[in-house]
Protein backbone atom coordinates (compact mmCIF):
# COMPACT_ATOMS: atom_id res chain seq x y z
CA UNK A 1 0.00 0.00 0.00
CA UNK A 2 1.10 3.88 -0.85
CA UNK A 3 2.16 5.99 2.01
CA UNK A 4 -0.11 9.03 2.15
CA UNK A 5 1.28 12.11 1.92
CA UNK A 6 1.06 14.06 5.49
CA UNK A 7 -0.49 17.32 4.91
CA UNK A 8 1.46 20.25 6.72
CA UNK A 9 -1.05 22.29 7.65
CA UNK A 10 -0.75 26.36 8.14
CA UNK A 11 -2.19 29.28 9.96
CA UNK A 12 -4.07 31.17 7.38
CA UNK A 13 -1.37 33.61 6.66
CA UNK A 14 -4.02 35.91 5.02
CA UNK A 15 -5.96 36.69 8.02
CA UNK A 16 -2.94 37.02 10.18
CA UNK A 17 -1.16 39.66 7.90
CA UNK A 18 -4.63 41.66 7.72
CA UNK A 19 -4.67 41.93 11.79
CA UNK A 20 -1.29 43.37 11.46
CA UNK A 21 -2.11 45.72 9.04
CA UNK A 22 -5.38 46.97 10.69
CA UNK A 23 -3.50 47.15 14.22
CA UNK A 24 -0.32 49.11 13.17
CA UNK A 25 -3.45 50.95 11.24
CA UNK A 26 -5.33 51.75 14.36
CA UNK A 27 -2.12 52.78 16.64
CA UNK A 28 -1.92 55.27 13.59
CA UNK A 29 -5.43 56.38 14.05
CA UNK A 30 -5.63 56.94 17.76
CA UNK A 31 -1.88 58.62 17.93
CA UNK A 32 -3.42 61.23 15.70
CA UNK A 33 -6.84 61.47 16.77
CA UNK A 34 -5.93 61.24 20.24
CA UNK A 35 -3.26 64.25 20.75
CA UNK A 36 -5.31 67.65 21.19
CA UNK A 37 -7.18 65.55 24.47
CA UNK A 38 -4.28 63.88 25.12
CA UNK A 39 -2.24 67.53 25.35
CA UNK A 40 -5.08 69.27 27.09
CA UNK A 41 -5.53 66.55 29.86
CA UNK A 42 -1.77 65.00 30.68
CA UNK A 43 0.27 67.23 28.51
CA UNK A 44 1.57 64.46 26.51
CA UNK A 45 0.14 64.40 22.89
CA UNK A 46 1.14 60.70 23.03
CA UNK A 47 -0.70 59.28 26.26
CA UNK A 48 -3.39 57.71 24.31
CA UNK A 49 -1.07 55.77 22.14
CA UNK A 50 1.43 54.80 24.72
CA UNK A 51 -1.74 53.11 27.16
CA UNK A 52 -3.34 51.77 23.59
CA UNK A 53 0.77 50.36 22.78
CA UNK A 54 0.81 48.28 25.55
CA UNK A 55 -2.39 46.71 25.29
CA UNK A 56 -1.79 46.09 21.83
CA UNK A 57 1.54 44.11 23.11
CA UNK A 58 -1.07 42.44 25.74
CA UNK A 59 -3.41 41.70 22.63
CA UNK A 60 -0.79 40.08 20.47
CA UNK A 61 0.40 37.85 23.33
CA UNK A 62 -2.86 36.66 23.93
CA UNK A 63 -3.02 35.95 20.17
CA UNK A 64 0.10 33.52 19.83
CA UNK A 65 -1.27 32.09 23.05
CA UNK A 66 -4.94 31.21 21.10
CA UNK A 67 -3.07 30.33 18.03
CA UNK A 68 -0.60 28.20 19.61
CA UNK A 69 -3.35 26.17 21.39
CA UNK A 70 -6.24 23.65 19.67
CA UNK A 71 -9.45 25.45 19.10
CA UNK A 72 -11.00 22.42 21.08
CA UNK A 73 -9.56 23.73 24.13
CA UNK A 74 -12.30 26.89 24.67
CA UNK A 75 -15.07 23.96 24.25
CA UNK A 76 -13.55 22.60 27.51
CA UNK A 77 -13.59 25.86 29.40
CA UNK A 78 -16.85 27.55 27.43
CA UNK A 79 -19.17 27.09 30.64
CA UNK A 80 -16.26 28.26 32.97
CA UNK A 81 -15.40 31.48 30.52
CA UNK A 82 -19.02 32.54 30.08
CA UNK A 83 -19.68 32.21 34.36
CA UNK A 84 -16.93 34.42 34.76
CA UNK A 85 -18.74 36.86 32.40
CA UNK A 86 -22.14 37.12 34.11
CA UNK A 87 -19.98 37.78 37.23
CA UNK A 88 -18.36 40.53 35.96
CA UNK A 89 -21.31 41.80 34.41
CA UNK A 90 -22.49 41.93 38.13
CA UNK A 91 -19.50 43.14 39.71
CA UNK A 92 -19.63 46.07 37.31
CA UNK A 93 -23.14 47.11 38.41
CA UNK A 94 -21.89 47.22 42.57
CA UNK A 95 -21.05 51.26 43.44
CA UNK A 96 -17.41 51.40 44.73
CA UNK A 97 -16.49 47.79 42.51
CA UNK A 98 -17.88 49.73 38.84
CA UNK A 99 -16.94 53.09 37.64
CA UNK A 100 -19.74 55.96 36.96
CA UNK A 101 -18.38 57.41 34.08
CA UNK A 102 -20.79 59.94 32.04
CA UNK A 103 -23.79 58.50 33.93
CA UNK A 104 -22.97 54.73 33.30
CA UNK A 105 -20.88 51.60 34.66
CA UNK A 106 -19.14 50.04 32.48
CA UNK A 107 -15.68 49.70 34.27
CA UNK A 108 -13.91 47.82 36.70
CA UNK A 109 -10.92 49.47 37.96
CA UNK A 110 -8.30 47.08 38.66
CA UNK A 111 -6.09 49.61 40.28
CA UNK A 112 -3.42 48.81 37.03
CA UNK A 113 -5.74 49.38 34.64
CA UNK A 114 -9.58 49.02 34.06
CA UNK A 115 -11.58 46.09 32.68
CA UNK A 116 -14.80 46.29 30.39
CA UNK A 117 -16.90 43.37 31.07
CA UNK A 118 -19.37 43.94 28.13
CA UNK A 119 -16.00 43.54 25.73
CA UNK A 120 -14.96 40.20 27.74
CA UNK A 121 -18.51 38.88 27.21
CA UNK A 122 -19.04 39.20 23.49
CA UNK A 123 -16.30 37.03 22.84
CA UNK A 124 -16.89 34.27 25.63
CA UNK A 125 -20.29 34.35 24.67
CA UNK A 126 -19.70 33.20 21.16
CA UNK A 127 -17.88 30.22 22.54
CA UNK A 128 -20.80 29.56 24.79
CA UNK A 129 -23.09 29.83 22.36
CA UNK A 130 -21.14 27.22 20.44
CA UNK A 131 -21.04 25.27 22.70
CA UNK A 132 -24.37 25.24 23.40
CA UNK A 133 -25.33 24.24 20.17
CA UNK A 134 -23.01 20.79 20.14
CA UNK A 135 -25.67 19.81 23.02
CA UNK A 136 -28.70 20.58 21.49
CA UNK A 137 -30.91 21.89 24.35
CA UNK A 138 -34.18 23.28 23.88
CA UNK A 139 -34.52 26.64 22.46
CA UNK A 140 -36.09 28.41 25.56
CA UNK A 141 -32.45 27.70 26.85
CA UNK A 142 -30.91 30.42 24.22
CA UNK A 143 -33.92 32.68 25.72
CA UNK A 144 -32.90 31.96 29.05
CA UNK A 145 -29.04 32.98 28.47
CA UNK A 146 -30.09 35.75 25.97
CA UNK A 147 -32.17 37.68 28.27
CA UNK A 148 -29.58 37.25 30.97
CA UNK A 149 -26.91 38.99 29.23
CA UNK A 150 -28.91 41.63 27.29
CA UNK A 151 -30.35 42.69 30.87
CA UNK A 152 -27.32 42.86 32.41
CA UNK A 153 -25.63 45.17 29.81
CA UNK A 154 -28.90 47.02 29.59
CA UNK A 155 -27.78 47.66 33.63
CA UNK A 156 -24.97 49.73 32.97
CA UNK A 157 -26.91 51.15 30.52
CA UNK A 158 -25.49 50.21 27.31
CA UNK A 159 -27.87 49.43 24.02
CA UNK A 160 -25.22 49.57 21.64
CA UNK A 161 -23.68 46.62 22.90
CA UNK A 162 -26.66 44.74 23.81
CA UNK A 163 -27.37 45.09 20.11
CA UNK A 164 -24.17 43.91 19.11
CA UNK A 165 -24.23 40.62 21.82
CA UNK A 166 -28.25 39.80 20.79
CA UNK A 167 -26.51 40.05 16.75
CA UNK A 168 -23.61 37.29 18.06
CA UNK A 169 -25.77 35.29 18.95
CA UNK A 170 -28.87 34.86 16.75
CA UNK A 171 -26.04 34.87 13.43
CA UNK A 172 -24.87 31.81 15.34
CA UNK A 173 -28.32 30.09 16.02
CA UNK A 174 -29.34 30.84 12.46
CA UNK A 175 -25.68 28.94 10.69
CA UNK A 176 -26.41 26.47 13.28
CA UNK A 177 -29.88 25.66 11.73
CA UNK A 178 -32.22 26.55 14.50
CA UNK A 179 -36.05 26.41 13.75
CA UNK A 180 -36.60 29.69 12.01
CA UNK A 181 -39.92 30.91 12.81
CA UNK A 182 -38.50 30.87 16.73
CA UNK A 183 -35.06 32.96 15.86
CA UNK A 184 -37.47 35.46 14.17
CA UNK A 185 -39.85 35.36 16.90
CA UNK A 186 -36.86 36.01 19.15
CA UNK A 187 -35.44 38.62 17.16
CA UNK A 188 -39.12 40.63 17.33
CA UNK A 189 -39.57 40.24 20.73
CA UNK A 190 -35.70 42.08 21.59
CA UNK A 191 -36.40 44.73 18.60
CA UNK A 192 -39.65 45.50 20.31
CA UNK A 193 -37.90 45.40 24.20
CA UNK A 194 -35.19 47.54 22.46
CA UNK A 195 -37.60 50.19 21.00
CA UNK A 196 -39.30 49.84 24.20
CA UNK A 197 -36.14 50.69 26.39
CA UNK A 198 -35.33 53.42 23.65
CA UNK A 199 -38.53 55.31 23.81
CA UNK A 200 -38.43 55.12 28.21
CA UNK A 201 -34.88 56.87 28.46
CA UNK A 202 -34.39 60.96 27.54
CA UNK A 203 -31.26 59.95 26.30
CA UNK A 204 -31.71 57.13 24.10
CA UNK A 205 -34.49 58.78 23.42
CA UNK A 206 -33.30 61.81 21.93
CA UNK A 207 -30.43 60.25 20.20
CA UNK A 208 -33.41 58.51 17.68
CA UNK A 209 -34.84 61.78 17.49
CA UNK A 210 -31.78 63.11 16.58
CA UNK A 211 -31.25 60.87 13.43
CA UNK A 212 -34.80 61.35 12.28
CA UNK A 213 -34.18 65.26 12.68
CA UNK A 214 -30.45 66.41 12.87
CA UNK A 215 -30.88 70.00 12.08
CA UNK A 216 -32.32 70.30 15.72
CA UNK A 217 -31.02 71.51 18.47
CA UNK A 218 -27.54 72.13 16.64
CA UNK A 219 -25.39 72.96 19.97
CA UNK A 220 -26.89 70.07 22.12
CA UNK A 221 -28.20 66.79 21.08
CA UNK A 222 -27.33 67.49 17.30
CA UNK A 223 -23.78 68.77 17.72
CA UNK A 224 -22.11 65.08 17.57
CA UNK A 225 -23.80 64.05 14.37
CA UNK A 226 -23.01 67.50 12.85
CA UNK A 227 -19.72 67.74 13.85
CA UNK A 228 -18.91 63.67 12.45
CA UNK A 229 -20.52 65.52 9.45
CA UNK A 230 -18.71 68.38 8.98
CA UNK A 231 -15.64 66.39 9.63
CA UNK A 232 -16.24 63.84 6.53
CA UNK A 233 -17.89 66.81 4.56
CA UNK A 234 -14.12 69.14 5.00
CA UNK A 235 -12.62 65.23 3.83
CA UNK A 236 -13.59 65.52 0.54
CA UNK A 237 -12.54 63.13 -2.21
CA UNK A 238 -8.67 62.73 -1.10
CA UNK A 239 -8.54 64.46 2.65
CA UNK A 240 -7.04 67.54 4.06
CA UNK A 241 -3.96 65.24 5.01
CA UNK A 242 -2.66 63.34 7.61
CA UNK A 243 -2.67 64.83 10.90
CA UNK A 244 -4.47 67.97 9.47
CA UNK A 245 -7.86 67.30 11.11
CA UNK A 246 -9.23 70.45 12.69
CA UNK A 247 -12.39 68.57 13.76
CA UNK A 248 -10.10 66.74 16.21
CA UNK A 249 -8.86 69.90 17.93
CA UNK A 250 -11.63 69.37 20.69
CA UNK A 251 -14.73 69.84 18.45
CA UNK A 252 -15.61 66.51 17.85
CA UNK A 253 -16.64 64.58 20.57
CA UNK A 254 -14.77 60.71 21.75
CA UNK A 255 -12.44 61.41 18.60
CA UNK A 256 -10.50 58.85 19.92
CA UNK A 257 -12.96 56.13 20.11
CA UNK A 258 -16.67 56.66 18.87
CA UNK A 259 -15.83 59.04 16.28
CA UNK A 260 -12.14 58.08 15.09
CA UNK A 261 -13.37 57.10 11.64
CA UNK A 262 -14.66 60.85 11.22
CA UNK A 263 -11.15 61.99 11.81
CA UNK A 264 -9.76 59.42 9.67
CA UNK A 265 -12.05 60.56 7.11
CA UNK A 266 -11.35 63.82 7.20
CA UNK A 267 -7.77 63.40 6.44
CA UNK A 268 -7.75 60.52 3.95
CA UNK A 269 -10.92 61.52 2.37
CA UNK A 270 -13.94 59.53 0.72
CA UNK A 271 -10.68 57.22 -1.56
CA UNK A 272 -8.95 56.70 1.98
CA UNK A 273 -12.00 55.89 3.49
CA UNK A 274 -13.15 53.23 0.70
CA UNK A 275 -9.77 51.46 1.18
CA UNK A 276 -10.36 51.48 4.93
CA UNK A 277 -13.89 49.86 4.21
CA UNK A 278 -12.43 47.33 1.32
CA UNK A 279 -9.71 45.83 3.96
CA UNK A 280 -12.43 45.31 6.40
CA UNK A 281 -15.00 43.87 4.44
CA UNK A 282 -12.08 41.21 3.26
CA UNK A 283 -11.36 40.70 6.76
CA UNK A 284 -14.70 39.74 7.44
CA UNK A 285 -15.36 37.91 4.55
CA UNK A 286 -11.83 35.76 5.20
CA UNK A 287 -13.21 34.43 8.68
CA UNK A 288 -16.49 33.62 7.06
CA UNK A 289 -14.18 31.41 4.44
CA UNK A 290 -12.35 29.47 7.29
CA UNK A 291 -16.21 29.28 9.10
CA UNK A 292 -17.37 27.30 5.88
CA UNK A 293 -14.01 25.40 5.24
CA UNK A 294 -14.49 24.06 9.13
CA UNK A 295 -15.81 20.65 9.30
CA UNK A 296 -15.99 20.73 12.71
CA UNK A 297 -19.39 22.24 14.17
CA UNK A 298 -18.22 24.06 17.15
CA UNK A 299 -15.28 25.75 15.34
CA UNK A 300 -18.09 26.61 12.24
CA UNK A 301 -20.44 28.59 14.72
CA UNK A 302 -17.64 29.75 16.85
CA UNK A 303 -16.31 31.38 13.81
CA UNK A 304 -19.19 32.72 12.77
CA UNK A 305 -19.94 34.46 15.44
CA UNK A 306 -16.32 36.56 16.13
CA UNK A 307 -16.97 37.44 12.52
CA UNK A 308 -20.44 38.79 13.04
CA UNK A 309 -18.94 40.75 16.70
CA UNK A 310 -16.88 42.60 14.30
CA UNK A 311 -18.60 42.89 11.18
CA UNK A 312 -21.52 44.29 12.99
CA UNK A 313 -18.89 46.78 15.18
CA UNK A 314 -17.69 48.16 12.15
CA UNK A 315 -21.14 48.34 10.29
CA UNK A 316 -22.81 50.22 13.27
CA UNK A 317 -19.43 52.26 14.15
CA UNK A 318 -18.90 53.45 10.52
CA UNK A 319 -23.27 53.73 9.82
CA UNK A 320 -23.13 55.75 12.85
CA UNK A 321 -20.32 58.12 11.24
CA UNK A 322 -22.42 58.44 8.07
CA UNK A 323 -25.70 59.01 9.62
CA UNK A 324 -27.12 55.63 8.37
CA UNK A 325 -27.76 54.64 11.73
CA UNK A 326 -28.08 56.34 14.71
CA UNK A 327 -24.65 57.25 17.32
CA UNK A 328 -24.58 54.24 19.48
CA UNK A 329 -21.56 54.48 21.05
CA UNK A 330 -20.15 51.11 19.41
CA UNK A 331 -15.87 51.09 18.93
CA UNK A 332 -14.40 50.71 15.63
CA UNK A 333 -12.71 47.26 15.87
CA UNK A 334 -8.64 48.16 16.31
CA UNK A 335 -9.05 51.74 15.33
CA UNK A 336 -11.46 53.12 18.46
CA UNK A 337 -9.07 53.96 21.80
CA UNK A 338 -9.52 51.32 24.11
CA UNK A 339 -7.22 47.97 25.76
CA UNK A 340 -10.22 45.63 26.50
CA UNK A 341 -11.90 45.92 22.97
CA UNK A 342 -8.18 45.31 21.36
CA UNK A 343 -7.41 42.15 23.71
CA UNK A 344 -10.49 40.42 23.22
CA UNK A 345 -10.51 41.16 19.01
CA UNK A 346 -6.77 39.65 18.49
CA UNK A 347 -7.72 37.27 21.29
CA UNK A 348 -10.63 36.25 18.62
CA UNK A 349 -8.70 36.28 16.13
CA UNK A 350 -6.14 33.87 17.48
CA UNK A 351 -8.63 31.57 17.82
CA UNK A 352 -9.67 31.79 14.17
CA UNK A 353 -6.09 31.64 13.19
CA UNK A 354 -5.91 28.12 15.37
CA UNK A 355 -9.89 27.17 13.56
CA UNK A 356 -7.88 28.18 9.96
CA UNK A 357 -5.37 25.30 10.91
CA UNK A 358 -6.67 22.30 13.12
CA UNK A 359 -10.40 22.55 12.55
């Protein structure tokens, strides 16, 4: 008999070269964005950067780390990962453990640095969620863990990222091949909780008023949306050059995080932005690839779902900047200001990277 052949497998070297270029992209971003704040509050028009640096080294570590280990192993520990969550969602919510910042918790300070729990939970709960699915439990039980989540977040308050979680996971359920007629009956009942929650709070409230009508009220709830727009508007075709923003001299708001794609707009213009778009887009479609070249179910949905967590980031961050949606206060995977939403994306991604090879 013939010996076969042993197949060397690789890391998808695709995907890995596209993280690099969209993190050394983002470090970019946020050291220009970033500066005028930076300056004004610690006198050092690199103190954004420098934090965002070493989280970035943090991020890449805990990449070779998912990389270097079988995909297999996050099945094992999925229960484990996602209890951990729903305690820090909890934690997060006790005055003196959570910070108030801006009239929400959504921070643990760790005395080092601060943790996000709603970042650490869109990523476990993806691995739950596939997990879940190997077993096969009745579908009230996706309710069940669902609601949990979406009410916690909804806690601190934060609907942007309930939105983004309740998106993880009904992409997942609907690759897996759940019953239809219930994901849609699931997916009415949160738009109509989410409209309902919208409608009951001034500020959510006026933010949808605010897309329907953003010629009112230009200096208060207006003056975001019209300063993102000015910002792309001065942009133009080819940009007013790098690190020529005026927008980001302290007249656009969270140019750092919410709004960096204004700024980058503004100095790379509509072409700069396009290319911006076009490397994402491939980056999203490349993890859907190694989702359907994955014979194994868990890694399939798994996959899946880190690829809707930041193709549905970047749709709502960037619809948001063009007024397609309304501001929700979602980061621009690797480009928005911020260590937790870096470490858990290359995290992710390490994990793919590991799917791309074993699964």
């Amino acid at each position: 008999m013939p010996r076969k052949r042993k197949t060397d497998k690789k890391y998808d070297r695709g995907l890995f070269f596209l993280t690099v270029l969209l993190t050394v992209l983002g470090f970019i971003a946020i050291a220009d964005a970033s500066s005028p704040q930076a300056l004004e509050l610690f006198g050092d028009s690199f103190y954004f950067v420098k934090q965002q640096l070493v989280w970035g080294a943090i991020g890449i570590g805990a990449l070779i780390f998912a990389a270097s280990i079988n995909y297999s192993f996050w099945k094992r520990v999925a229960p484990f990962l996602f209890g951990i969550s729903i305690v820090l969602l909890i934690a997060v919510l006790i005055p003196g453990v959570g910070n108030r910042v801006l009239g929400a918790r959504r921070w643990i300070d760790l005395g080092v640095f601060t943790l996000q729990p709603s970042e650490f939970v869109k990523l476990t709960l993806a691995i739950f969620i596939a997990w879940l699915v190997e077993k096969e439990p009745p579908f009230y039980y996706y309710a069940v863990v669902f609601g949990l989540v979406a009410f916690l977040i909804m806690l601190q308050p934060n609907l942007g990222t309930t939105l983004i979680v309740l998106g993880i996971g009904f992409v997942q359920l609907f690759v897996a091949g759940e019953n239809f007629f219930k994901l849609f009956s699931l997916a009415a009942a949160g738009g109509v909780i989410s409209f309902l929650l919208t409608i009951i709070s001034d500020y959510r409230r006026q933010r949808l008023l605010t897309f329907f009508q953003s010629s009112r009220d230009p200096l208060g709830s207006s003056y975001h949306i019209r300063q993102v727009l000015l910002a792309l508007g001065s942009g133009g075709i080819f940009g007013v050059g790098l690190g020529q923003s005026r927008q980001k001299h302290l007249f656009l708001p969270e140019a750092a995080t919410d709004s960096v794609f204004a700024v980058m707009a503004e100095e790379i213009g509509f072409v700069g932005s396009l290319i911006i778009i076009s490397i994402f887009v491939i980056f999203v479609m490349k993890i859907i690839k190694i989702a359907g070249r994955s014979g194994d179910r868990f890694a399939a949905v798994l996959a899946t779902g880190i690829a809707a967590w930041i193709g549905g980031q970047m749709f709502l961050n960037i619809g948001s900047m063009v007024a397609l949606v309304p501001l929700t206060g979602i980061p621009l995977p690797f480009f928005s200001y911020g260590g937790s939403s870096l470490t858990m994306v290359l995290l992710g991604i390490g994990i793919l990277l590991n799917i791309s090879k074993n699964a």
